[in-house]
C-alpha atoms as a PDB file:
ATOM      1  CA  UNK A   1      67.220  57.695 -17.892  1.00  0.00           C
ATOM      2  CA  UNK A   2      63.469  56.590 -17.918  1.00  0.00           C
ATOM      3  CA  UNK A   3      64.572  53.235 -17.337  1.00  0.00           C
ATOM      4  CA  UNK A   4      66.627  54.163 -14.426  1.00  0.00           C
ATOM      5  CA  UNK A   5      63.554  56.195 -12.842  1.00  0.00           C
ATOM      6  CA  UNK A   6      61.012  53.066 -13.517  1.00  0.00           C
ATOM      7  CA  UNK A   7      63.835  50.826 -11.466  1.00  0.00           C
ATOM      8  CA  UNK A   8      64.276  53.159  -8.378  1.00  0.00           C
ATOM      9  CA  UNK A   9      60.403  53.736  -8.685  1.00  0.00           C
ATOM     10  CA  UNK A  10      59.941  49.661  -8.172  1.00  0.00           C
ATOM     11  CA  UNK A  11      62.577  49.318  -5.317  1.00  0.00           C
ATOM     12  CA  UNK A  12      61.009  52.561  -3.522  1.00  0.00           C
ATOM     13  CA  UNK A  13      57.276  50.755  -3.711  1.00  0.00           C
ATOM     14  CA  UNK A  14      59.094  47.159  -2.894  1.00  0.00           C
ATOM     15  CA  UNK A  15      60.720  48.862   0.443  1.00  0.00           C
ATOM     16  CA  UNK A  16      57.851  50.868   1.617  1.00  0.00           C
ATOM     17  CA  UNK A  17      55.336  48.050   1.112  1.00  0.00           C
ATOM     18  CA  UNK A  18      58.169  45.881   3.439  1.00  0.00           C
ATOM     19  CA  UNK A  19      58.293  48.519   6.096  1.00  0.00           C
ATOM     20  CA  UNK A  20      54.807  48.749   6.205  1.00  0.00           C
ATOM     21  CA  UNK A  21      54.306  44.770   6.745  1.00  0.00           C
ATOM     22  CA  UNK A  22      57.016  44.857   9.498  1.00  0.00           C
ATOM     23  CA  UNK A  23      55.766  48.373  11.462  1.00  0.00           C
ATOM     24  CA  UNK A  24      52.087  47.307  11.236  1.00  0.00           C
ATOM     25  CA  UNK A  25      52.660  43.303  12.392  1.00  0.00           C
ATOM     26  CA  UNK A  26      51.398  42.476   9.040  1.00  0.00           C
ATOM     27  CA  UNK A  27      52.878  38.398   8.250  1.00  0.00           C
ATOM     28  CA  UNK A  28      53.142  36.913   4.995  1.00  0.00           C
ATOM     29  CA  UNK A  29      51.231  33.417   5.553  1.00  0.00           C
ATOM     30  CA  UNK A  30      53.913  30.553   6.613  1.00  0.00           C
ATOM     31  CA  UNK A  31      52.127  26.574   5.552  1.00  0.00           C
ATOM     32  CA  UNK A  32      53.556  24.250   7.573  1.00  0.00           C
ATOM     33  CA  UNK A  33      53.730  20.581   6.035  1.00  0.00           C
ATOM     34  CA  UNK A  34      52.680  17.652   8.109  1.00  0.00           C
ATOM     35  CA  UNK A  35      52.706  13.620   7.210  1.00  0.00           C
ATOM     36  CA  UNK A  36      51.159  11.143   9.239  1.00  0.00           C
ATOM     37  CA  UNK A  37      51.271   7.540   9.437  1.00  0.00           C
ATOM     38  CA  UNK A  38      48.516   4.395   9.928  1.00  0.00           C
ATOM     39  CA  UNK A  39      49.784   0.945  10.347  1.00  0.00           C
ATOM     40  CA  UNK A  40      46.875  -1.607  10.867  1.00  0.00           C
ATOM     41  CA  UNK A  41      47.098  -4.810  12.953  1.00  0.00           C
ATOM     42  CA  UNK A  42      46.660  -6.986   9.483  1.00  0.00           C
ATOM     43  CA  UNK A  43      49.593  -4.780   8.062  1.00  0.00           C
ATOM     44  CA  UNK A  44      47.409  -2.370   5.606  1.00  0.00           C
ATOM     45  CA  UNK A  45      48.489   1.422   6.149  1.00  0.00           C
ATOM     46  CA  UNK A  46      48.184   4.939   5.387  1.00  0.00           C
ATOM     47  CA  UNK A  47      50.419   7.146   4.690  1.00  0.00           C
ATOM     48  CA  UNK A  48      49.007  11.076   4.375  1.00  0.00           C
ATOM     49  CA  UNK A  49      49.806  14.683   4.529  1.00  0.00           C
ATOM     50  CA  UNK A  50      48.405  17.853   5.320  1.00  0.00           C
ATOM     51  CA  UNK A  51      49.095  21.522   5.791  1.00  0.00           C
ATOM     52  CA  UNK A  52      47.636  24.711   7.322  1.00  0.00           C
ATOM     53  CA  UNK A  53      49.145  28.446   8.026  1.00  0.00           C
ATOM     54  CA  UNK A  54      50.666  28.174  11.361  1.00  0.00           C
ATOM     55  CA  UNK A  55      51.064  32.183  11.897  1.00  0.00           C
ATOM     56  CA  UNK A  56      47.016  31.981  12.047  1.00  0.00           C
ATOM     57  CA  UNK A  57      45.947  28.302  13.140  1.00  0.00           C
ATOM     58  CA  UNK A  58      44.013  28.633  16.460  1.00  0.00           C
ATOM     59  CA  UNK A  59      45.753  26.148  18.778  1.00  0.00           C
ATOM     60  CA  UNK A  60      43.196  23.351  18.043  1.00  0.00           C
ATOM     61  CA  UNK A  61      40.779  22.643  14.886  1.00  0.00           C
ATOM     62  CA  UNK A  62      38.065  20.629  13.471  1.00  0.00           C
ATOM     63  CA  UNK A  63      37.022  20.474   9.942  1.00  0.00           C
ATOM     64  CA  UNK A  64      33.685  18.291   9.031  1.00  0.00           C
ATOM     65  CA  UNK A  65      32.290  17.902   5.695  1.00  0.00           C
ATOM     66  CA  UNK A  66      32.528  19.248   2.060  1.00  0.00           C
ATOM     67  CA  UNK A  67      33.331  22.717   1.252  1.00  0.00           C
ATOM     68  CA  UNK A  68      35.700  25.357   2.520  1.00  0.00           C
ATOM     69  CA  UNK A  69      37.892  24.371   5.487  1.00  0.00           C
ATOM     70  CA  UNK A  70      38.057  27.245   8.249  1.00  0.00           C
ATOM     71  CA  UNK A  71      42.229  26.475   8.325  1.00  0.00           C
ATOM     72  CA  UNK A  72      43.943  23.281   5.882  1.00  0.00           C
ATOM     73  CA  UNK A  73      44.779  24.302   3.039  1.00  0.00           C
ATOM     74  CA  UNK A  74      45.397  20.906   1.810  1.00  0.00           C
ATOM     75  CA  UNK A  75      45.115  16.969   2.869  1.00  0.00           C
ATOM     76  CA  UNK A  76      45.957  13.919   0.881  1.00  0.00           C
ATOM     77  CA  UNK A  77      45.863  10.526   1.706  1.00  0.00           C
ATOM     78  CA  UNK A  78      46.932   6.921   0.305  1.00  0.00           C
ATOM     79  CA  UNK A  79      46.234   3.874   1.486  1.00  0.00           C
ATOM     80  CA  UNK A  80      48.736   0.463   0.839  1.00  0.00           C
ATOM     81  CA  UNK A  81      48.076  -3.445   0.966  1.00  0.00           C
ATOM     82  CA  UNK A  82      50.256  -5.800   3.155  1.00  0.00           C
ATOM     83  CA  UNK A  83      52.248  -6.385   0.348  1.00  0.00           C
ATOM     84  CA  UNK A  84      53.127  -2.866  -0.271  1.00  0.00           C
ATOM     85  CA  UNK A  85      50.969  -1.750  -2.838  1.00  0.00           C
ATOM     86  CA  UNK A  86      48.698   1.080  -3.613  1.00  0.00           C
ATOM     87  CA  UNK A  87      45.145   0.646  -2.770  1.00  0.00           C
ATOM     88  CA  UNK A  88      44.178   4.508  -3.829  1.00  0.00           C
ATOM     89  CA  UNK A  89      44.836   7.862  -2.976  1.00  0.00           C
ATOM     90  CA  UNK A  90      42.716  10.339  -2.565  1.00  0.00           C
ATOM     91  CA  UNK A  91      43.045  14.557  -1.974  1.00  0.00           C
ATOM     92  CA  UNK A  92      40.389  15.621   0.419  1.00  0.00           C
ATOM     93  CA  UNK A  93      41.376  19.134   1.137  1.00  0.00           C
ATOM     94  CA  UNK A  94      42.658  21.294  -1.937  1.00  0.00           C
ATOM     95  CA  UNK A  95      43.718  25.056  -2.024  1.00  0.00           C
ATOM     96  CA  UNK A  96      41.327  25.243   1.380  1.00  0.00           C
ATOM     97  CA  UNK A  97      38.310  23.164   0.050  1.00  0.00           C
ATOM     98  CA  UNK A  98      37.496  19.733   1.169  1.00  0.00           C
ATOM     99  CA  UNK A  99      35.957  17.176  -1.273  1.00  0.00           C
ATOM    100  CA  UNK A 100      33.681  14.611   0.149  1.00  0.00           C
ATOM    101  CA  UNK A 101      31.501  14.956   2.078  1.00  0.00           C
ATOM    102  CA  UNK A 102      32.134  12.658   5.256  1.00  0.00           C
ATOM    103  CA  UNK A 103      35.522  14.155   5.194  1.00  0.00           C
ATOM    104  CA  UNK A 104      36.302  14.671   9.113  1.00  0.00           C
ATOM    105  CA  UNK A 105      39.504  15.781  10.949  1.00  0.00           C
ATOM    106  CA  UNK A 106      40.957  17.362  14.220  1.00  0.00           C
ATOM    107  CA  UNK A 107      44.327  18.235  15.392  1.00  0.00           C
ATOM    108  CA  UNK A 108      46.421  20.103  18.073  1.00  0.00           C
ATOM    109  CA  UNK A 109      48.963  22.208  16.749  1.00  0.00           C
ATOM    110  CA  UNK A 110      50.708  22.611  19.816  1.00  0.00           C
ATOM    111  CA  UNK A 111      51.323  19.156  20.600  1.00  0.00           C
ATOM    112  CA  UNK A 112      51.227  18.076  16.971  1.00  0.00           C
ATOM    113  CA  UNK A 113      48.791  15.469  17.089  1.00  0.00           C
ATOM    114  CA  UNK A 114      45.418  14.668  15.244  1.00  0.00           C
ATOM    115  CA  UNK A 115      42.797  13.617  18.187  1.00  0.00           C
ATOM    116  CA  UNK A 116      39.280  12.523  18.295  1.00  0.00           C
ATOM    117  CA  UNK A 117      36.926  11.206  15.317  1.00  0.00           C
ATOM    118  CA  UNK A 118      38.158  11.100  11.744  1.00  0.00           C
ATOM    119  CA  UNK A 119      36.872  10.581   8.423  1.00  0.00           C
ATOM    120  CA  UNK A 120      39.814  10.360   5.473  1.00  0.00           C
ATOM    121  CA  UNK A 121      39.538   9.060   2.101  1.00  0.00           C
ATOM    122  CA  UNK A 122      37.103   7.773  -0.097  1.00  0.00           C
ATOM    123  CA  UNK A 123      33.376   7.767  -0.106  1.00  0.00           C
ATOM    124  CA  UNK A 124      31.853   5.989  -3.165  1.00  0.00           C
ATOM    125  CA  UNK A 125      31.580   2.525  -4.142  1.00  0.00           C
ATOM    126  CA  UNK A 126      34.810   0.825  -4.677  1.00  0.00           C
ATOM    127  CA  UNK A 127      36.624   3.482  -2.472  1.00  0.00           C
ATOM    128  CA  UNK A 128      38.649   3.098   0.765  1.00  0.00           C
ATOM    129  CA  UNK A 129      38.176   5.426   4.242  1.00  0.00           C
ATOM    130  CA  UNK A 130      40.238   5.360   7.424  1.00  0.00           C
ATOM    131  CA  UNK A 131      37.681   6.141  10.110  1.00  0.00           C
ATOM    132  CA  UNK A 132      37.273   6.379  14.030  1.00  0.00           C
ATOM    133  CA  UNK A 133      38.545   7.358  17.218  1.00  0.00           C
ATOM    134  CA  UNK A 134      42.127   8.569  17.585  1.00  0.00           C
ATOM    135  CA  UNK A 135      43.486   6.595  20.629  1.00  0.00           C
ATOM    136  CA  UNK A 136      40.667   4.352  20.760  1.00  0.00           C
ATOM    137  CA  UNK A 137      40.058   2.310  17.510  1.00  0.00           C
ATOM    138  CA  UNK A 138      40.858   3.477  13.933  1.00  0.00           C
ATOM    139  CA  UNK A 139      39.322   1.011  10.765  1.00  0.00           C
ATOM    140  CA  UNK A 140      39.968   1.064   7.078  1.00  0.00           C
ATOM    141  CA  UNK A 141      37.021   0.254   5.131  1.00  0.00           C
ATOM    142  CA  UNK A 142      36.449  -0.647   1.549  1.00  0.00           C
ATOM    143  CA  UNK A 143      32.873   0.534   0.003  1.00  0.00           C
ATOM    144  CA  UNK A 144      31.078  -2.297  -1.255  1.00  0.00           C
ATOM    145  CA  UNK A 145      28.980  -2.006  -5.465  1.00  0.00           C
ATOM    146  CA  UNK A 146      26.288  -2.965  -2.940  1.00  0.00           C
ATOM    147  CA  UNK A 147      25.864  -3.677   1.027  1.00  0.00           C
ATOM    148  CA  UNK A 148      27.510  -2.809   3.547  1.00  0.00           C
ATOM    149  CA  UNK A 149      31.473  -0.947   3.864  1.00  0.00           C
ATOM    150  CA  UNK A 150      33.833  -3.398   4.937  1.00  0.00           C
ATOM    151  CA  UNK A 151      36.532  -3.119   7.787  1.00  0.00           C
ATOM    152  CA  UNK A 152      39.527  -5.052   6.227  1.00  0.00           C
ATOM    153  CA  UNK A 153      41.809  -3.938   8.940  1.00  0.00           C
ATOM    154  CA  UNK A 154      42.234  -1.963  12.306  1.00  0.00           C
ATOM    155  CA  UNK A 155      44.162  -0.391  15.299  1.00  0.00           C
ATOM    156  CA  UNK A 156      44.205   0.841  18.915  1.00  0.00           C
ATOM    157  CA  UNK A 157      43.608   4.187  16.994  1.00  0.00           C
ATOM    158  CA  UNK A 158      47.189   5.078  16.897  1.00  0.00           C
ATOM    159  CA  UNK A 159      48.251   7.565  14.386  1.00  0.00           C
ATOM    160  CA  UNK A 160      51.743   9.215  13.891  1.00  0.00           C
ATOM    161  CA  UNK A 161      52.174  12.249  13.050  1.00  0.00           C
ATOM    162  CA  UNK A 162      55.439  13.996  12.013  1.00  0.00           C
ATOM    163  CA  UNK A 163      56.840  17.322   9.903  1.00  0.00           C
ATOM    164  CA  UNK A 164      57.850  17.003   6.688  1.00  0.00           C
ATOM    165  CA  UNK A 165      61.996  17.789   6.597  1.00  0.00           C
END
């Protein structure tokens, strides 16, 4: 009989907390998954992710630099050779914090589409970043031991962006 009480006890609190949510326009948070594509002119490319809670995403955001992001919760990225393989991959944004700290990024989420200057990847020796202007010129770099980064390849700053299925 206790055992009976504890169970229509749990559905009673699991209902009211439900009807609560709905009457008072409470919503649980919804992530929506994005990937997005790079394809340089010497046939390196990137190949990336990202995600943010579209029930509160403003309609366009910016997030600059190392520490808590105002709305991703997460962005990955991996860069390939010609050939194919794996250059590196690297997680900037995790569970809402971004890593390095020339990470830089900007999209619509109306039309879908990551616009103006952006900063993914790497940042320390031996490391590889996709950087520019969205629509305008995009470069992947390579960070030198020493020197200078160097641009091994580049656009017309076209990036792709599509939802994960």
């Amino acid at each position: 009989m206790k055992a009976m009480r504890i169970l229509v006890l749990k559905i009673t609190i699991t209902i009211t907390t439900a009807l609560i949510m709905a009457l008072t326009g409470i919503t649980s948070a919804h992530a929506i998954t994005l990937n997005f594509t790079w394809n340089g002119n010497n046939n390196y490319s990137a190949l990336g992710s990202f995600s943010y809670d579209e029930n509160t995403a403003p309609a366009t955001f910016s997030e600059n630099g190392a520490g808590q992001t105002d709305v991703l919760q997460s962005l990955n990225i991996s860069f390939f050779d010609p050939l194919n393989n794996l250059i590196a991959t690297y997680n900037n944004v995790v569970n809402g914090t971004s890593i390095p700290k020339y990470f830089q990024f900007n999209f619509n989420t109306v039309t879908k589409e990551i616009f103006g200057s952006i900063d993914l990847g790497g940042e320390i020796a031996g490391d590889t970043y996709l950087k520019g202007i969205v629509n305008s010129d995009l470069s992947l770099f390579q960070v030198p031991q020493s020197g200078s980064d160097v641009k091994i390849d580049s656009n017309s700053g076209a990036i792709v962006v599509k939802p994960v299925l």
